[in-house]
C-alpha atoms as a PDB file:
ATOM      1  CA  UNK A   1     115.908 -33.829 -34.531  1.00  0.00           C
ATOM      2  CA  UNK A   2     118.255 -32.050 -37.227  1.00  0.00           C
ATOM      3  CA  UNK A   3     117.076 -34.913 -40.065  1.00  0.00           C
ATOM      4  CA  UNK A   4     113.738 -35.280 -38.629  1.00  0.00           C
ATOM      5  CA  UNK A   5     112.999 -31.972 -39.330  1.00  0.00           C
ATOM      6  CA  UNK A   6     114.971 -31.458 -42.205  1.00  0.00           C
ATOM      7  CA  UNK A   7     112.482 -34.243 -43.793  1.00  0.00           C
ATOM      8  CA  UNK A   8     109.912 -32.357 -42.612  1.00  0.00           C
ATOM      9  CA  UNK A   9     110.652 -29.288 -44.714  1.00  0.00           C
ATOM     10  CA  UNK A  10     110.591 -31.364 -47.772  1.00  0.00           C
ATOM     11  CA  UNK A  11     107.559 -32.673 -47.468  1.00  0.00           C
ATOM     12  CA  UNK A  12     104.538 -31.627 -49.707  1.00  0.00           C
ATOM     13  CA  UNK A  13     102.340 -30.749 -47.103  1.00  0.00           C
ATOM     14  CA  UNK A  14     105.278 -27.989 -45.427  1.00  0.00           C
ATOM     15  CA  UNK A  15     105.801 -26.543 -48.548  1.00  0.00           C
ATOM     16  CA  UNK A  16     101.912 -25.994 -49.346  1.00  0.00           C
ATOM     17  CA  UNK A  17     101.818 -24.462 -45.467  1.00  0.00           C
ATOM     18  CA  UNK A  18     104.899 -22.378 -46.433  1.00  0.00           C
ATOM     19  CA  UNK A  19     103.219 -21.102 -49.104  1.00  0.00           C
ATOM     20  CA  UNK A  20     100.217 -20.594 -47.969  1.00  0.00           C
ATOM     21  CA  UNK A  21     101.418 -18.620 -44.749  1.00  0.00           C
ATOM     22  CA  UNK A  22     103.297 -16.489 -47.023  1.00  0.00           C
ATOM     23  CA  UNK A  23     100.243 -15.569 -49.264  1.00  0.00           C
ATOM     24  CA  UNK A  24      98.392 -15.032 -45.818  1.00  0.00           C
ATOM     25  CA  UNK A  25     101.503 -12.598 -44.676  1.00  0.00           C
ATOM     26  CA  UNK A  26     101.382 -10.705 -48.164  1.00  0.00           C
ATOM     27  CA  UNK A  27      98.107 -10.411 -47.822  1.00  0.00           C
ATOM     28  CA  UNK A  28      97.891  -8.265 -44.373  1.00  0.00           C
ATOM     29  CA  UNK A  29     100.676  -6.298 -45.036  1.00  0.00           C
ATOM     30  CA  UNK A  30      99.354  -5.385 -48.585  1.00  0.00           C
ATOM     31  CA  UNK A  31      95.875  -4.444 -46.722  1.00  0.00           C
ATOM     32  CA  UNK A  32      97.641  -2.746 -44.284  1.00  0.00           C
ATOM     33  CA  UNK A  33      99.383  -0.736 -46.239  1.00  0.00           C
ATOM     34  CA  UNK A  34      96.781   0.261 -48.327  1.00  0.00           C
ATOM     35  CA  UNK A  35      94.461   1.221 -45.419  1.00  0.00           C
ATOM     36  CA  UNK A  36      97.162   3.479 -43.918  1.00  0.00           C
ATOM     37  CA  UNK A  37      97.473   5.426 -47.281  1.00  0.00           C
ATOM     38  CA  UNK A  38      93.602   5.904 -47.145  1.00  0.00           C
ATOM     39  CA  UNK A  39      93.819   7.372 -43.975  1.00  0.00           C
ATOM     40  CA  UNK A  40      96.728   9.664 -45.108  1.00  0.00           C
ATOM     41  CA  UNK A  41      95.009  10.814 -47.970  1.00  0.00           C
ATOM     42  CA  UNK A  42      91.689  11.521 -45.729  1.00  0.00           C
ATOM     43  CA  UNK A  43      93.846  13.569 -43.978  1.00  0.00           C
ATOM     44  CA  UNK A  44      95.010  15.815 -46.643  1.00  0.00           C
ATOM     45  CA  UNK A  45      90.968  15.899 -48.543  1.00  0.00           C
ATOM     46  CA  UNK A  46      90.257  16.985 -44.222  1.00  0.00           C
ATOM     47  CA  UNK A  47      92.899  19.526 -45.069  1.00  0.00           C
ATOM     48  CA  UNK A  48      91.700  20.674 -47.957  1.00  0.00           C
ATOM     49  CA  UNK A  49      95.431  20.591 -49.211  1.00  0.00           C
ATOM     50  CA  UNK A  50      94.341  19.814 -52.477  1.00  0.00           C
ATOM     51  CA  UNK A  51      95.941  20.173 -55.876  1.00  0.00           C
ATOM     52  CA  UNK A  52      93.468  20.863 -57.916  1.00  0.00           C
ATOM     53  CA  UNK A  53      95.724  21.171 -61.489  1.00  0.00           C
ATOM     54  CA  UNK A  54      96.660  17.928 -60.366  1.00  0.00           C
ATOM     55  CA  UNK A  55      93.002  16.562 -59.508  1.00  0.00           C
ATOM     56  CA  UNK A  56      91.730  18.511 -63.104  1.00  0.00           C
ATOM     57  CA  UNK A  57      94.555  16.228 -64.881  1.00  0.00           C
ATOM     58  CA  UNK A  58      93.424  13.263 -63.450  1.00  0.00           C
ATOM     59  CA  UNK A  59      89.820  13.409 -63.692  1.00  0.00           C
ATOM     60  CA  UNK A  60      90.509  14.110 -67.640  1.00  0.00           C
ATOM     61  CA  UNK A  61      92.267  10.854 -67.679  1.00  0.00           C
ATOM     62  CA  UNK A  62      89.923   8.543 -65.316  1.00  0.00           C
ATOM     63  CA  UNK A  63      86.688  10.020 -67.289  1.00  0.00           C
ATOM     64  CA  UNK A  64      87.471  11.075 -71.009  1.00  0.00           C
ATOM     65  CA  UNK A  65      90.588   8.619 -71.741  1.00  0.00           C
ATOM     66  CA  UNK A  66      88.303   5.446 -70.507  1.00  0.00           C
ATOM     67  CA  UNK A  67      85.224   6.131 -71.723  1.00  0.00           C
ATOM     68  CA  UNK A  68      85.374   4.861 -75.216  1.00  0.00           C
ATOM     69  CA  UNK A  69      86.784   1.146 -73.707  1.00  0.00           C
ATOM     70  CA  UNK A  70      83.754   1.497 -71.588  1.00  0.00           C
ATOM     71  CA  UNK A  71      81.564   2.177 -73.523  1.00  0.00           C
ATOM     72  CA  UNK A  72      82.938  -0.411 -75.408  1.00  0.00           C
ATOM     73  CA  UNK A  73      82.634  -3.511 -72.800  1.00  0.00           C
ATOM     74  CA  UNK A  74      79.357  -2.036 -71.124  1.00  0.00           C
ATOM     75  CA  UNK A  75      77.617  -1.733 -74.866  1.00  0.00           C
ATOM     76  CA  UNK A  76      78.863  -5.366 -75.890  1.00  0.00           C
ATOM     77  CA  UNK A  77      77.230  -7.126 -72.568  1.00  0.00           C
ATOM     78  CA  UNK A  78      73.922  -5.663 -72.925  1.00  0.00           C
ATOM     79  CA  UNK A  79      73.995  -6.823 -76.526  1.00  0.00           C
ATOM     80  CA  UNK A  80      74.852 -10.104 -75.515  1.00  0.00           C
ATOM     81  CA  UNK A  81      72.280 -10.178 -73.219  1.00  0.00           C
ATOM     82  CA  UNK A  82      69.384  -8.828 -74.355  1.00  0.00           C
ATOM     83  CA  UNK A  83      70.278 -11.891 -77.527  1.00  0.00           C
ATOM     84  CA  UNK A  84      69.977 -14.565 -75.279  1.00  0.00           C
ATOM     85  CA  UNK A  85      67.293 -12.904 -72.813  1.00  0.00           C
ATOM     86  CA  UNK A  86      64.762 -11.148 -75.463  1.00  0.00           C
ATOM     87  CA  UNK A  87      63.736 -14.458 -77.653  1.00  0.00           C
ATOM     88  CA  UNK A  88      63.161 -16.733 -74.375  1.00  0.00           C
ATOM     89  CA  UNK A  89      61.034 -13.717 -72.855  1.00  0.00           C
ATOM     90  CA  UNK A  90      58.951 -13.120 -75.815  1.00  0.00           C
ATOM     91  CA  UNK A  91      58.204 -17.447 -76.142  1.00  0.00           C
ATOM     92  CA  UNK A  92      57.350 -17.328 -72.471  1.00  0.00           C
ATOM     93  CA  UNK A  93      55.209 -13.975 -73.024  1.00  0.00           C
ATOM     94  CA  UNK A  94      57.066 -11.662 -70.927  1.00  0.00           C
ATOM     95  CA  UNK A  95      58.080  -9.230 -73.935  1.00  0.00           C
ATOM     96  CA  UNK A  96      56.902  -6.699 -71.678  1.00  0.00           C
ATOM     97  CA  UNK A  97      59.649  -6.886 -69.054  1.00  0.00           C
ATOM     98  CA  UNK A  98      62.364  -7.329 -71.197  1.00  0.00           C
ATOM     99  CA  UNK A  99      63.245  -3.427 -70.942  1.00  0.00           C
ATOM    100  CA  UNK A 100      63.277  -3.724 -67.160  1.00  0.00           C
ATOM    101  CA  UNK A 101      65.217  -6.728 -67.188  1.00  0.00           C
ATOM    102  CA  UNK A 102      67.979  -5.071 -68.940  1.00  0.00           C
ATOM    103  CA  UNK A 103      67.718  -1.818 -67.213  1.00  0.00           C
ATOM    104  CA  UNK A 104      67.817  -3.453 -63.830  1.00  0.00           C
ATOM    105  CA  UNK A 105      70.874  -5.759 -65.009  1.00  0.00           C
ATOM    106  CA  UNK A 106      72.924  -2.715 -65.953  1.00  0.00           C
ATOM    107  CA  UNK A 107      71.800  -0.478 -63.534  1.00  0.00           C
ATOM    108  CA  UNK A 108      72.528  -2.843 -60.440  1.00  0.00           C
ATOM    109  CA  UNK A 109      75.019  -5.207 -61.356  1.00  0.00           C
ATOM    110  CA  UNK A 110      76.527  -5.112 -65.632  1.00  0.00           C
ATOM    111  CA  UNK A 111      77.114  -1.243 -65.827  1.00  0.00           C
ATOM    112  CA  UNK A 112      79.031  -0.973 -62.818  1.00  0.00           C
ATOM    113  CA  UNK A 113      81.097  -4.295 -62.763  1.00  0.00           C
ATOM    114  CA  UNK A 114      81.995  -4.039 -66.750  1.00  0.00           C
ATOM    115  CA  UNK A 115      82.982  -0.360 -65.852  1.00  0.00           C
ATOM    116  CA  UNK A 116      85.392  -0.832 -62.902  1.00  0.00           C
ATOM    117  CA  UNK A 117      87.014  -4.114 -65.160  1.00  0.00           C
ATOM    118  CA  UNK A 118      87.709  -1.676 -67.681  1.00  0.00           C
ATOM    119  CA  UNK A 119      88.625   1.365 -65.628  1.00  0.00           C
ATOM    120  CA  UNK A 120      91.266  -1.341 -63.690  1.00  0.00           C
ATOM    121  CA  UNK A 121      92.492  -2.741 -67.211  1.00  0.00           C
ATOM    122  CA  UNK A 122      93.181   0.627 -68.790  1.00  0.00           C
ATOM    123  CA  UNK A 123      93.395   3.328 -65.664  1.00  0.00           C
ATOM    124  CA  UNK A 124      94.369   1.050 -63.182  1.00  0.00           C
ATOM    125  CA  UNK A 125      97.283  -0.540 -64.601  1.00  0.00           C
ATOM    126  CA  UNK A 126      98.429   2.683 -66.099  1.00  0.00           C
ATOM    127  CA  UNK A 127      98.506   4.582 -62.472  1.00  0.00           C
ATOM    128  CA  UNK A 128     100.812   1.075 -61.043  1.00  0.00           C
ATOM    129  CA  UNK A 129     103.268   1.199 -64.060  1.00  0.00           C
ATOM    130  CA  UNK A 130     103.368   5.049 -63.590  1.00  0.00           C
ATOM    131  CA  UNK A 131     103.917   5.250 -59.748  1.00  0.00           C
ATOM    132  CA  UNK A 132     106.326   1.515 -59.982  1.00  0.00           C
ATOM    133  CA  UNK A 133     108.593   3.348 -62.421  1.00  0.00           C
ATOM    134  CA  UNK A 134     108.763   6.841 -60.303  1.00  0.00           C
ATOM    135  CA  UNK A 135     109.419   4.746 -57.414  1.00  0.00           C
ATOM    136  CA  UNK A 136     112.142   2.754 -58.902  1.00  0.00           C
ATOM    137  CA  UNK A 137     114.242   5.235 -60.987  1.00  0.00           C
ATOM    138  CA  UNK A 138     114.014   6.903 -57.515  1.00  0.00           C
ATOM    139  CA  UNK A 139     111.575   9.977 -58.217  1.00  0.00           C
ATOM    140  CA  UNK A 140     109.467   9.448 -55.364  1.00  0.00           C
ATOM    141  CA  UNK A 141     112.490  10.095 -53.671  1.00  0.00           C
ATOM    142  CA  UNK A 142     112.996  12.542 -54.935  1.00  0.00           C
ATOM    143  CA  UNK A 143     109.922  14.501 -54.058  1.00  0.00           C
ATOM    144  CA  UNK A 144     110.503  13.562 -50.196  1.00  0.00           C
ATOM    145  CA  UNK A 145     113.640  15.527 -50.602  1.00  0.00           C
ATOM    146  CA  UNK A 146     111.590  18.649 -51.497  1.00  0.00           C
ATOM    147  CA  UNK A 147     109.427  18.485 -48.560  1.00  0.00           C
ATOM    148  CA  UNK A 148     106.730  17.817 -50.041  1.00  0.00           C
ATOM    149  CA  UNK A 149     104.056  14.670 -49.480  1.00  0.00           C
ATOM    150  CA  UNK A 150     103.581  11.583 -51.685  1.00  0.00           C
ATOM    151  CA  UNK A 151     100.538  11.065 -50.422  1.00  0.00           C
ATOM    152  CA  UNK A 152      99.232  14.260 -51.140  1.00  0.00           C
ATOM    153  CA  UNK A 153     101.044  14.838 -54.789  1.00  0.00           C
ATOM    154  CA  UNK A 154     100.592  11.379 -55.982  1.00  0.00           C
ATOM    155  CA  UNK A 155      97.549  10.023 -54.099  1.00  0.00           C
ATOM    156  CA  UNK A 156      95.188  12.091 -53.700  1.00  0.00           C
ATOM    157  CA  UNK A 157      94.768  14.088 -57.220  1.00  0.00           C
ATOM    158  CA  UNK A 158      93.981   9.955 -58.549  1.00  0.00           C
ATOM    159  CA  UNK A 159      91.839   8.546 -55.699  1.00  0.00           C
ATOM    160  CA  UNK A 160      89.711  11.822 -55.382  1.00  0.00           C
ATOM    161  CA  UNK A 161      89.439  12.050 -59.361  1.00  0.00           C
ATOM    162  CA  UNK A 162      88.563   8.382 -59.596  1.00  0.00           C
ATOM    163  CA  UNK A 163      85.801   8.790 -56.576  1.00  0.00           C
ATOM    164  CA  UNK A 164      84.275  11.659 -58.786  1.00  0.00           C
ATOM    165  CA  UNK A 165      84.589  10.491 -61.952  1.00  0.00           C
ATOM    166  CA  UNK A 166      83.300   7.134 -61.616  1.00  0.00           C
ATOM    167  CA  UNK A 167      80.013   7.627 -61.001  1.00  0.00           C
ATOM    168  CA  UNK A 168      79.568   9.866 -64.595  1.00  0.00           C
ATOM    169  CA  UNK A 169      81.043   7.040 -66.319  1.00  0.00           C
ATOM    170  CA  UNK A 170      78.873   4.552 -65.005  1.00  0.00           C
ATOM    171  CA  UNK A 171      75.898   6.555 -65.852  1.00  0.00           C
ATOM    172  CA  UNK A 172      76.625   6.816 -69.185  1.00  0.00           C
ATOM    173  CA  UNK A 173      77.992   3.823 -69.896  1.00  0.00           C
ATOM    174  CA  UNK A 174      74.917   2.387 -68.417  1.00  0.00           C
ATOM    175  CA  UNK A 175      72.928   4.705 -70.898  1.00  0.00           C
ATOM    176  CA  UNK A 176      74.202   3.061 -74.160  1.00  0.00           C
ATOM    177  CA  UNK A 177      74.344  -0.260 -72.273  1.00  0.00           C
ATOM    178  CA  UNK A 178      70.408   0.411 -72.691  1.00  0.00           C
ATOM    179  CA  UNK A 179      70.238   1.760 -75.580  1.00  0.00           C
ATOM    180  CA  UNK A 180      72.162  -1.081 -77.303  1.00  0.00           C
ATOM    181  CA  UNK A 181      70.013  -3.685 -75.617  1.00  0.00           C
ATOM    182  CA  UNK A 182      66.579  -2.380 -76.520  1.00  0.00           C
ATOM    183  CA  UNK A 183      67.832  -1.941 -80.314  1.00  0.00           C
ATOM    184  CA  UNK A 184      69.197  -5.559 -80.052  1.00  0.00           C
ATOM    185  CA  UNK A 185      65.878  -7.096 -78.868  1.00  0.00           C
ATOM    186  CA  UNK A 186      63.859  -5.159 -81.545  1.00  0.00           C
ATOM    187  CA  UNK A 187      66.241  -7.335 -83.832  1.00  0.00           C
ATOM    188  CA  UNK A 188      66.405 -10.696 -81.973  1.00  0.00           C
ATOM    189  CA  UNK A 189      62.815 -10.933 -80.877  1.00  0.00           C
ATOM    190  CA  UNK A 190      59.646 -10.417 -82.839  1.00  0.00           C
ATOM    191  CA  UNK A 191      56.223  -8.145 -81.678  1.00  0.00           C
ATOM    192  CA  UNK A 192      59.063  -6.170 -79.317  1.00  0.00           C
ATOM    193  CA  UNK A 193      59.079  -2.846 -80.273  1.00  0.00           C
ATOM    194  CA  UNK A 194      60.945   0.268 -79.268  1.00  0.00           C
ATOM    195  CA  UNK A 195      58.170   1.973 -77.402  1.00  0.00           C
ATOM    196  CA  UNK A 196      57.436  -1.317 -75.781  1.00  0.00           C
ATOM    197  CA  UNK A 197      60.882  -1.581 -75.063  1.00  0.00           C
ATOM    198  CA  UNK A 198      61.038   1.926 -73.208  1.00  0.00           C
ATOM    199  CA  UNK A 199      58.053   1.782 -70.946  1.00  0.00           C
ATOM    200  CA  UNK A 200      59.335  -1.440 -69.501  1.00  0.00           C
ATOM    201  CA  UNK A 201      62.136   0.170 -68.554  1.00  0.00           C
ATOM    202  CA  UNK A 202      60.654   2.169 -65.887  1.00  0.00           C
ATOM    203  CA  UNK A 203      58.462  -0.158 -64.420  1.00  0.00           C
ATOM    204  CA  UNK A 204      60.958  -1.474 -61.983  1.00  0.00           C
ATOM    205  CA  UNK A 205      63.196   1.079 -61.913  1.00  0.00           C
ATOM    206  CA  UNK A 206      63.852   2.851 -58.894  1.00  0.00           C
ATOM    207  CA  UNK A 207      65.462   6.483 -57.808  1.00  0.00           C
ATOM    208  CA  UNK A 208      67.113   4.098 -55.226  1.00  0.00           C
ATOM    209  CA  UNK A 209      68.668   1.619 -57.598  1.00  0.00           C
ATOM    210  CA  UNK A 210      70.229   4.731 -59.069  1.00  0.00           C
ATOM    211  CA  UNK A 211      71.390   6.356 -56.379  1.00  0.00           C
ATOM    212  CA  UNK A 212      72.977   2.765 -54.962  1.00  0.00           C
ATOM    213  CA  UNK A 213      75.097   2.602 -58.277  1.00  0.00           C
ATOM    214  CA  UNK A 214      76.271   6.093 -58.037  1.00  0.00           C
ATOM    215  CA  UNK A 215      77.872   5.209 -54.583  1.00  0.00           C
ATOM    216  CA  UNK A 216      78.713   1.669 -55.577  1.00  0.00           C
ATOM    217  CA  UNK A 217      80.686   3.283 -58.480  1.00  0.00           C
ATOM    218  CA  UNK A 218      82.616   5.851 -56.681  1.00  0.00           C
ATOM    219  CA  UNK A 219      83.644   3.438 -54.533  1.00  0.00           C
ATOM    220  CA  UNK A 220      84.688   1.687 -56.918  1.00  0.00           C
ATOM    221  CA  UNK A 221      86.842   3.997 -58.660  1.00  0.00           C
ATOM    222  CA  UNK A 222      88.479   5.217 -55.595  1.00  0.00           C
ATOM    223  CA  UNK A 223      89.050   1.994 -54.270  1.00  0.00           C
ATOM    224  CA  UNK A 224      90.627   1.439 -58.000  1.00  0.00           C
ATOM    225  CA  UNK A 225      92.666   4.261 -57.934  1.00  0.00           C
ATOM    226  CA  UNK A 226      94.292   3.801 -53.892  1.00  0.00           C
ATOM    227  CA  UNK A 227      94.697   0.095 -54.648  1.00  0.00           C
ATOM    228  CA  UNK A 228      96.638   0.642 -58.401  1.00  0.00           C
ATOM    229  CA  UNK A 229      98.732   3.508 -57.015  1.00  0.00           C
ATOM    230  CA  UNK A 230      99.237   1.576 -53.623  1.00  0.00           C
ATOM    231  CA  UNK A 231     100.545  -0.867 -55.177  1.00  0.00           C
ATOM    232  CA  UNK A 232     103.072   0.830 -57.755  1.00  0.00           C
ATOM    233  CA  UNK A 233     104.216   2.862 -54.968  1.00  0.00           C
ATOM    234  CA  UNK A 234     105.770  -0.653 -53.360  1.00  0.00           C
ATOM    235  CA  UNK A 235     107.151  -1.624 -56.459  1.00  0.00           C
ATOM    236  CA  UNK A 236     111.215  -2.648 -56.257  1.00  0.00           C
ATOM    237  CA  UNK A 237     113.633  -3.606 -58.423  1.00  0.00           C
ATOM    238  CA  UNK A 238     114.173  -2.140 -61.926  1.00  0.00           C
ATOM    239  CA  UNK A 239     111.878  -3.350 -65.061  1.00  0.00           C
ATOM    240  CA  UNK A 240     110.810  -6.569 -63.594  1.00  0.00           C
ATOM    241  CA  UNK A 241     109.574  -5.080 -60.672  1.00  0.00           C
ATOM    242  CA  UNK A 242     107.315  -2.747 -62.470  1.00  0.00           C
ATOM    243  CA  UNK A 243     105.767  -5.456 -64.313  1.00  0.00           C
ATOM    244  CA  UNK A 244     104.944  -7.191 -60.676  1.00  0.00           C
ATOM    245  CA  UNK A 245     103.701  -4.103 -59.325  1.00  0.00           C
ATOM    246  CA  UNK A 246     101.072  -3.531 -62.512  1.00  0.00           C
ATOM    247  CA  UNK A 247     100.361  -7.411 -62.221  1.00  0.00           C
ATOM    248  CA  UNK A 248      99.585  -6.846 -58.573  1.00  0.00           C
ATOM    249  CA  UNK A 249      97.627  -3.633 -58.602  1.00  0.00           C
ATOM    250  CA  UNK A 250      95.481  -5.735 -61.442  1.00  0.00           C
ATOM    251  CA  UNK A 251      94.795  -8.484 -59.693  1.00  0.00           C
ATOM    252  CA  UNK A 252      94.592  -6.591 -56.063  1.00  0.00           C
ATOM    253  CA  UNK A 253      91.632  -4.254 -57.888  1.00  0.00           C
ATOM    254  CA  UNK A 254      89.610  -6.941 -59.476  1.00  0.00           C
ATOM    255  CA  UNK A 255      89.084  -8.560 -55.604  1.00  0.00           C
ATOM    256  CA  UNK A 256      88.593  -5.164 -54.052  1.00  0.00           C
ATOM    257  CA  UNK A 257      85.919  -3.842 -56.242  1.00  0.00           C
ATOM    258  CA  UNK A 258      84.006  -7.804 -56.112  1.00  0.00           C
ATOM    259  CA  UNK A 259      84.666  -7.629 -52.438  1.00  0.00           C
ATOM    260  CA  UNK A 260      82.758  -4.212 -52.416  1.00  0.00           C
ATOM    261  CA  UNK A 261      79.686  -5.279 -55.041  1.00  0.00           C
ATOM    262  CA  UNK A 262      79.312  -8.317 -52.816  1.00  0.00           C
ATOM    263  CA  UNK A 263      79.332  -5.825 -49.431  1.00  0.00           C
ATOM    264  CA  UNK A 264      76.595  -3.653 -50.998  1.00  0.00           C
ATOM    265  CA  UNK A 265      74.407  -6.258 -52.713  1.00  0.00           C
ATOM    266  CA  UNK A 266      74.036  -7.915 -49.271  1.00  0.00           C
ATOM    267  CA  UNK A 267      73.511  -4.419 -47.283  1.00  0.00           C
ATOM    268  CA  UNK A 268      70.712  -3.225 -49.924  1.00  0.00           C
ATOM    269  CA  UNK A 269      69.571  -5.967 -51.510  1.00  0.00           C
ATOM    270  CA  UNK A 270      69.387  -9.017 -49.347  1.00  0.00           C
END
């Protein structure tokens, strides 16, 4: 039975199961843990044991420090589209929509999902690395021994900040994202002008697809926020665990916020 199993483990199909078990495992306790530290830090908001120099700090950072790599991104898609989209309307005769095509691209889907990429790439990733390396030159650790909360000093100031601050991001990031598409179609398209451009806009445009991508987006940038700090606060090791942590809290941010888009496309829009 010894060899028999022995073989066993060598086989390609046990090692594939190993693996995959382990991913599953990783997983769940990576969920878990992140759900428990929501619930902590909706204790302390319940509380109202807020730092608010703290939560001022942070908001500064999530809003102001991102915004021109937002901008950026956001800007850069609706160029891209409104290249491709603009010429094929105008030969099929739709130059008239091309406004609310855009507008409802960026203001349901593009504006928020190009944000939250490049809140995780720049935000994100900085609140792992920042948390992994207080947690492994033994900071955090130090805090406990002054009585006082990681939860409430470390969480909650970023996962409050990012569920306010999103949302004014999006919105103007959405603005230029706009903006830059109805100058590109005056330019890629002929007989579109701006005013044409700008009434289309509104035609399909609803109060409710705004107010959906206000609460898509702070969402998003709490979910961001609990997920990056979440997972540099499990970071071990010295250097090379920081760099797994970041990877992690990366990766681990990109799923949650597609995992959210996906839960409210189907709830509002299926």
């Amino acid at each position: 039975m010894t060899k028999i199993s022995s073989i066993l483990q060598e086989t390609i199909t046990y090692q594939i199961s190993l693996s995959a078990l382990k991913h599953v495992r990783e997983f769940l306790e990576t969920f878990g843990d992140i759900s428990y530290r929501f619930c902590q830090v909706i204790k302390y908001i319940l509380k109202l044991q807020i730092n608010f120099k703290q939560l001022i700090e942070q908001s500064s950072r999530f809003a102001f420090d991102s915004l021109p790599i937002t901008l950026s991104i956001v800007s850069m898609t609706a160029i891209i589209l409104a290249m491709q989209v603009a010429p094929e309307m105008v030969k099929q005769g739709g130059k008239d929509y091309i406004g609310l095509l855009v507008a409802l691209t960026m203001v349901r889907e593009v504006g928020v999902i190009m944000s939250g990429f490049a809140i995780i790439s720049m935000i994100g990733s900085s609140q792992a690395s920042e948390l992994a390396t207080m947690k492994v030159t033994d900071q955090i650790d130090a805090i406990r021994v002054l009585k006082v909360s990681p939860f409430q000093y470390l969480f909650l100031p970023r996962v409050l900040a990012g569920f306010i601050m999103m949302p004014f991001v999006v919105v103007i990031a959405s603005f230029f994202g706009i903006l830059a598409g109805g100058i590109t179609s005056m330019f890629a398209a002929k007989d579109v002008t701006w005013l044409c451009y700008i009434s289309s806009v509104w035609q399909g445009l609803y109060i409710r697809d705004i107010n959906i991508m206000l609460f898509k987006s702070a969402c998003f940038g709490g979910c961001i926020s609990l997920v990056s700090s979440s997972c540099g606060y499990d970071a071990q090791g010295g250097a090379k665990g920081v760099g797994i942590a970041t990877t992690k809290a990366v990766v681990w941010s990109f799923v949650a916020i597609v995992i959210i888009d996906g839960i409210f496309a189907v709830s509002f829009y299926f």
